[in-house]
Protein backbone atom coordinates (compact mmCIF):
# COMPACT_ATOMS: atom_id res chain seq x y z
CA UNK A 1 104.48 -14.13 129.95
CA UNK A 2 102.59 -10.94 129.30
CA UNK A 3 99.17 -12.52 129.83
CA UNK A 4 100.51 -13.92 132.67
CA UNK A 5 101.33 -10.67 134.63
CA UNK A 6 97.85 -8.98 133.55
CA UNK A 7 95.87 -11.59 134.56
CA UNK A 8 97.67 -12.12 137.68
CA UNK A 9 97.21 -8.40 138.44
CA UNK A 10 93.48 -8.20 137.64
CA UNK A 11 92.85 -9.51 141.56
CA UNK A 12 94.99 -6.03 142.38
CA UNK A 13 92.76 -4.44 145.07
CA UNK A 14 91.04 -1.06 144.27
CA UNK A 15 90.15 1.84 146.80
CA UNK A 16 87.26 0.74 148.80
CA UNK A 17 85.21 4.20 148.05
CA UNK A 18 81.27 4.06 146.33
CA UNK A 19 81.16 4.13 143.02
CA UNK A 20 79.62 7.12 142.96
CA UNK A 21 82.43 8.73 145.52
CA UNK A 22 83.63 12.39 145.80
CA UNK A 23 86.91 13.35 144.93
CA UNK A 24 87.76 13.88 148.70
CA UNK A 25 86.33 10.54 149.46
CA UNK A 26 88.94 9.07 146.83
CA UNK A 27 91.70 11.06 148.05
CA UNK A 28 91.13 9.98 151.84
CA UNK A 29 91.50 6.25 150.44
CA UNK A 30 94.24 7.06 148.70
CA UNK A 31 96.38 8.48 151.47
CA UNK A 32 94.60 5.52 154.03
CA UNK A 33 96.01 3.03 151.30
CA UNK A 34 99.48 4.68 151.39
CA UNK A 35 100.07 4.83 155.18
CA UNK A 36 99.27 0.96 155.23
CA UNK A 37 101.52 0.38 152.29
CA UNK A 38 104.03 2.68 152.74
CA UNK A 39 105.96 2.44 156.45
CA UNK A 40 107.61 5.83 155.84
CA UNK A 41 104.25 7.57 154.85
CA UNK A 42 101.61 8.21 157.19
CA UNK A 43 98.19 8.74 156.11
CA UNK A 44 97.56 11.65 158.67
CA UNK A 45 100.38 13.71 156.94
CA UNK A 46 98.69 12.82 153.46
CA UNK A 47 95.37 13.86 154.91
CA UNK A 48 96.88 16.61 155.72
CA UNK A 49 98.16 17.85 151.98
CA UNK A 50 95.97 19.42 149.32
CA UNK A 51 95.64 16.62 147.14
CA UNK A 52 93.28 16.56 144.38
CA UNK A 53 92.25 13.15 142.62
CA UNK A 54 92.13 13.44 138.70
CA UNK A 55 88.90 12.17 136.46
CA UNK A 56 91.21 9.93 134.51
CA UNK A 57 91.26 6.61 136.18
CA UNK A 58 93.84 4.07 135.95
CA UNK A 59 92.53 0.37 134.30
CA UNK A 60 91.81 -1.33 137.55
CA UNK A 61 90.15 2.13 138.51
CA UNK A 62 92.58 3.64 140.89
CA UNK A 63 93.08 7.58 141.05
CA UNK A 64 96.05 9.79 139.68
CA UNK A 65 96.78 12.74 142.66
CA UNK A 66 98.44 15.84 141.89
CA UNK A 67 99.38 18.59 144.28
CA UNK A 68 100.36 21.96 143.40
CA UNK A 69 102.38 24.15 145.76
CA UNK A 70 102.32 27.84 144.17
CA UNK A 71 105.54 29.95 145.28
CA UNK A 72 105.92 31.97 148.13
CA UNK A 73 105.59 36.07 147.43
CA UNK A 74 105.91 35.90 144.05
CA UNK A 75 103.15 36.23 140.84
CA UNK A 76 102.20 32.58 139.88
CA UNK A 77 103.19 33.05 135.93
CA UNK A 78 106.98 34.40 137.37
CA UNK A 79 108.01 31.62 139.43
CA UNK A 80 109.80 28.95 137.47
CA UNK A 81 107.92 25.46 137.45
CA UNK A 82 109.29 22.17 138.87
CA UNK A 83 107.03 18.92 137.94
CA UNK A 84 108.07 15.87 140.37
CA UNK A 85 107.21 12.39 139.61
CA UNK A 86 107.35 9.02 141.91
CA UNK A 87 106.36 6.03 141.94
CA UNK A 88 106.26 5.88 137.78
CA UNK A 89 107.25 1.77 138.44
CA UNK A 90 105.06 0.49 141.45
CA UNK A 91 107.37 -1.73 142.89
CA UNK A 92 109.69 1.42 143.81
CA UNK A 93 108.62 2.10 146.97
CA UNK A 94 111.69 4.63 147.80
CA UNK A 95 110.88 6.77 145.27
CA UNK A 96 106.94 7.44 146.61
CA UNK A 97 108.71 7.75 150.28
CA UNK A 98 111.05 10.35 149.21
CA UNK A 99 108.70 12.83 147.45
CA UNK A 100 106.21 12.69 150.58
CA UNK A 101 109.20 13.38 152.10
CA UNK A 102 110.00 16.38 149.58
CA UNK A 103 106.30 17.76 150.47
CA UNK A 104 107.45 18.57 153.92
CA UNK A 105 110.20 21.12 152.51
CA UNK A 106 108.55 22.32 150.16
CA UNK A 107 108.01 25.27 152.44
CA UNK A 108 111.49 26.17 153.04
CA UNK A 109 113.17 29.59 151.89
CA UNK A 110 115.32 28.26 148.49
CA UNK A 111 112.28 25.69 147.47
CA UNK A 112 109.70 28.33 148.11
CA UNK A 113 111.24 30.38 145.39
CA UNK A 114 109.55 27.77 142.60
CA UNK A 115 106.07 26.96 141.75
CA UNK A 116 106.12 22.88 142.09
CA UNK A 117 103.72 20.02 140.76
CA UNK A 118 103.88 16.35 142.70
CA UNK A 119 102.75 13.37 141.87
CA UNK A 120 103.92 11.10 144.41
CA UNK A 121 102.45 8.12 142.62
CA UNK A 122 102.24 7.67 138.83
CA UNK A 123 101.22 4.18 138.52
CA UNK A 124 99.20 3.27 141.72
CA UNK A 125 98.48 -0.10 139.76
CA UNK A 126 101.26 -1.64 139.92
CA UNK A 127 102.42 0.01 143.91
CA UNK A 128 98.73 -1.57 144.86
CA UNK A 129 99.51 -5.38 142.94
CA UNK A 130 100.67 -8.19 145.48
CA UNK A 131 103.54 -7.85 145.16
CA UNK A 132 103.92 -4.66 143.50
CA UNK A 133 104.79 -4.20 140.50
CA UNK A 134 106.94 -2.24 138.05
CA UNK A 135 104.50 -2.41 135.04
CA UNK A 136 101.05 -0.98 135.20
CA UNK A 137 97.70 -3.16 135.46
CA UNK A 138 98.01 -3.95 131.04
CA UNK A 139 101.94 -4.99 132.00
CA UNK A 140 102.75 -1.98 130.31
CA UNK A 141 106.26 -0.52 131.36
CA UNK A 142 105.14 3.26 131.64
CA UNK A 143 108.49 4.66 131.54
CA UNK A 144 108.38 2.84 127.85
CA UNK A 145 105.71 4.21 126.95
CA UNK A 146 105.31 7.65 126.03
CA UNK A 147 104.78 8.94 122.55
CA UNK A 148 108.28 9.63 121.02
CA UNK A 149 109.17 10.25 117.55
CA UNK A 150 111.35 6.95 117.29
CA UNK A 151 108.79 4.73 118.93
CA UNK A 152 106.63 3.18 116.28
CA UNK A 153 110.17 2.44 114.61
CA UNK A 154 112.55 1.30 117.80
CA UNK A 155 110.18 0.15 120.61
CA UNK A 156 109.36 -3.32 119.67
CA UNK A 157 112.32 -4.14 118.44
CA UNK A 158 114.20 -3.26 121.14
CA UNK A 159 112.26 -4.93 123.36
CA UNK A 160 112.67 -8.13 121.25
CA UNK A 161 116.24 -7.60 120.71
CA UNK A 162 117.88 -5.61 123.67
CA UNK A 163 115.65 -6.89 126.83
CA UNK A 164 114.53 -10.64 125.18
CA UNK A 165 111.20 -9.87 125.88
CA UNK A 166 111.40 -8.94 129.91
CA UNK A 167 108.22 -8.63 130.50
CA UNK A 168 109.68 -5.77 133.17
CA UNK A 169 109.63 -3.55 129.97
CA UNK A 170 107.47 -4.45 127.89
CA UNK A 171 106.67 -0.87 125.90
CA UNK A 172 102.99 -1.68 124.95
CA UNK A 173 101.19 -2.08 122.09
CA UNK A 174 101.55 1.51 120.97
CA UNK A 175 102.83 4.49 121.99
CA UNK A 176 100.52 6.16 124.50
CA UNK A 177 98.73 3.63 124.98
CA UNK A 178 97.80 3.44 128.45
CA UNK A 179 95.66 5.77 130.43
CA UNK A 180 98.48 6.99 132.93
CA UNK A 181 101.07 7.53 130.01
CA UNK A 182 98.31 9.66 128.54
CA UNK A 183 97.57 11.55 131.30
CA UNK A 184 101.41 12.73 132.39
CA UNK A 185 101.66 13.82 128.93
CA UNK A 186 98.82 15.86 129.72
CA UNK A 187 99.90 17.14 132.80
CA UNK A 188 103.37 18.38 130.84
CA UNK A 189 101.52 19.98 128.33
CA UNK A 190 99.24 21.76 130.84
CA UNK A 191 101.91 22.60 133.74
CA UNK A 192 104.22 23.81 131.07
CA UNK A 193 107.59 23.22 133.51
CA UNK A 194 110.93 24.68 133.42
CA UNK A 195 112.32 21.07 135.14
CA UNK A 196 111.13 17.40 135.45
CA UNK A 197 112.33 15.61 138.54
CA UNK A 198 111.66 11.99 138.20
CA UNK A 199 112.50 9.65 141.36
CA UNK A 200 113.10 6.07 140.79
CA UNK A 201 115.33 3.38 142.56
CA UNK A 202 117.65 1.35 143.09
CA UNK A 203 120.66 1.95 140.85
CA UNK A 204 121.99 4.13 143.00
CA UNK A 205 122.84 7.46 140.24
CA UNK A 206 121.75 10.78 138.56
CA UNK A 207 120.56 10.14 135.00
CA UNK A 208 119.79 13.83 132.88
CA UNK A 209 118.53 14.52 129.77
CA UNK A 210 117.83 18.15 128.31
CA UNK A 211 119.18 21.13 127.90
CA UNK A 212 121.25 23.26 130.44
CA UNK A 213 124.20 22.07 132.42
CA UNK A 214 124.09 18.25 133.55
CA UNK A 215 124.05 17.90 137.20
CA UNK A 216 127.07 16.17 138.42
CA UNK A 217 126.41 15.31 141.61
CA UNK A 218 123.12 15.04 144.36
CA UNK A 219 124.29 14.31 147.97
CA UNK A 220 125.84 10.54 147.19
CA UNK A 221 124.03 10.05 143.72
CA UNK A 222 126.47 10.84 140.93
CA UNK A 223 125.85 11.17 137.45
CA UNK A 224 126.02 8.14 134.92
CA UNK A 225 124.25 8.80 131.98
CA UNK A 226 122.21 6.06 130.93
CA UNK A 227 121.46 7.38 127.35
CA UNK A 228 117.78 6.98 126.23
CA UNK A 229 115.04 4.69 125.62
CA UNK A 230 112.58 4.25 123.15
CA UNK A 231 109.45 5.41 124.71
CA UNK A 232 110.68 6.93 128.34
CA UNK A 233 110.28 10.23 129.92
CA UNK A 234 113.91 11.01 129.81
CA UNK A 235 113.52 10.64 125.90
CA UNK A 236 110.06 12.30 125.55
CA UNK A 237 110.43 15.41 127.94
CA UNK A 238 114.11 15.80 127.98
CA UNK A 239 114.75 15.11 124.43
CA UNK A 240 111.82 15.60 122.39
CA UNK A 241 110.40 18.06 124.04
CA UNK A 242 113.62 19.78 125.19
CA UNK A 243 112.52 20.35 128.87
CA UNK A 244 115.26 19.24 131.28
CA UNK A 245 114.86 16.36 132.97
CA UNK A 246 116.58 15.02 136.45
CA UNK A 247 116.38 11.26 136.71
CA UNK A 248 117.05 10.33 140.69
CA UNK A 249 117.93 6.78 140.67
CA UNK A 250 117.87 5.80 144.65
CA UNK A 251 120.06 2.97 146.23
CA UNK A 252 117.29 0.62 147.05
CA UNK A 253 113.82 0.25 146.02
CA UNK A 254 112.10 -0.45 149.46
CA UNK A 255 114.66 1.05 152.10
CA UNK A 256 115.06 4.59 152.11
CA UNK A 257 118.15 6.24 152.41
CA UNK A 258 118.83 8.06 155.60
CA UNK A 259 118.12 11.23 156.55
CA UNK A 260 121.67 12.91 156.41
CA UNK A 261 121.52 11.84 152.72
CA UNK A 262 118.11 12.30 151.81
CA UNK A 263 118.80 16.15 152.96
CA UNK A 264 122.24 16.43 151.47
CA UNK A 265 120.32 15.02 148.03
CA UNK A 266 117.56 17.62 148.21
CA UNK A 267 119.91 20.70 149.34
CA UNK A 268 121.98 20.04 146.20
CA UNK A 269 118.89 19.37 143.96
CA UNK A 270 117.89 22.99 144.62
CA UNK A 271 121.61 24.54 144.59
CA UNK A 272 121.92 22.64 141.05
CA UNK A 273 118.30 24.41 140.10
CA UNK A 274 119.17 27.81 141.44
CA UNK A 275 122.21 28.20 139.40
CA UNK A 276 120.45 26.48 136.01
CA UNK A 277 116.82 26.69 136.10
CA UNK A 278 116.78 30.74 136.48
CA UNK A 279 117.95 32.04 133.45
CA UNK A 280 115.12 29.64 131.46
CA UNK A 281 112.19 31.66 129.76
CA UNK A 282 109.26 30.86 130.85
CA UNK A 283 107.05 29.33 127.58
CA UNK A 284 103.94 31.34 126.81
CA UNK A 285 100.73 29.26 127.20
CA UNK A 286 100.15 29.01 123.52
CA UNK A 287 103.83 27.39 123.07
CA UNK A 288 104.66 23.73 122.02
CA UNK A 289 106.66 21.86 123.43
């Protein structure tokens, strides 16, 4: 069933740049790609954003995009850091929709406050298969994937045991090992931030894992702790590495909600990170974490 999925996903399309493109070449396809995809992104808005296209290439070749937005009046290295995260499953549309949306108010007075990471889409492999996809391009579950200290021992198994194989969530063949796992290890490491927000869809909750109070409730999402899993960024960031993390589970994958609640959402996201997030020390740039 594995094979199956990879080898149907090896006729995924890929950005029609030269090989031998510029990163602003890449990041124009990118956002062209998205406005077709995506009805609730338009590619003249992405245009519009400071992107910048990574060296590390997904396996069928596609670009991960980062943008940072430093805080308003305030020293870089004194703002807290927020790192967001869509689109870690492709076939979540919502959850790409919702942090361009984010990107738009980022400039407002209480978000302005923060120093803030996006990366609207963490597997562009799967979001670019037909139909898209929630594993990667190697039918690798990302959000299985990273390296925690109970994978080599749990992972498998509870693949084999717990799931019966669903090829939805499959961990790999080792922890870390695909290229876009890798590389949003590497962009914890380097960002160093004081919150993960990670947007997915559609079960309709707040998940958390960390340290800090628990969020109890986001516009309509409420919180329902889904515990951990071998191998996912709620586990690796939140637990391991004892940065708090925010899962945002939308109501549907491919319909976004409306705008009332999308604001109400966001207005309590930064209320909740206000009252938690600013009494965090910042880690020096020699820490682990």
């Amino acid at each position: 069933m594995i094979r199956f999925i990879f080898l149907s996903l090896l006729a995924m399309p890929v950005f029609s740049v030269p090989a031998q493109a510029g990163e602003s070449e890449v990041v124009d396809a990118w956002c062209d790609y998205l406005g077709n995809r995506l009805r609730s992104v338009s590619a003249d808005a992405c245009h519009a954003q400071n992107f910048v296209a990574a060296e590390v290439r997904t396996p069928q070749g596609n670009p991960l995009v980062t943008r940072d937005i430093p805080a308003a009046g305030q020293a870089g290295t004194e703002a807290k850091r927020i790192l967001v995260i869509g689109g870690i499953h492709g076939d979540e549309l919502t959850s790409i929709s919702v942090v361009f949306r984010w990107l738009d108010w980022l400039g407002q007075a209480d978000a302005a406050t923060y120093q803030w990471r996006v990366i609207p889409v963490a597997n562009p492999d799967g979001l670019m298969a037909k139909p898209s996809t929630r594993v990667n391009a190697n039918g690798v579950d990302l959000n299985r994937n990273f390296q925690t200290p109970d994978w080599d021992r749990d992972a498998q198994d509870y693949w084999v045991k717990r799931t019966r194989r669903d090829p939805r969530r499959y961990p790999g063949k080792s922890a870390g090992s695909e290229a876009e796992t890798r590389w949003l290890q590497d962009q914890i490491a380097d960002y160093r931030p004081d919150l993960i927000i990670s947007v997915h869809a559609p079960y309709n909750l707040l998940d958390y894992d960390g340290p800090v109070p628990e969020p109890m409730r986001f516009g309509r999402l409420s919180l329902n702790r889904l515990g951990v899993y071998p191998g996912s960024m709620g586990n690796y960031a939140g637990v391991f590495k004892q940065i708090p993390v925010i899962t945002i589970e939308l109501p549907n994958a491919t319909s976004m909600p409306s705008q009332r609640d999308q604001q109400a959402m966001w207005e309590d996201m930064l209320k909740w990170v206000r009252h938690n997030i600013k009494d965090l020390a910042v880690p020096g740039p020699t820490a682990k974490r």
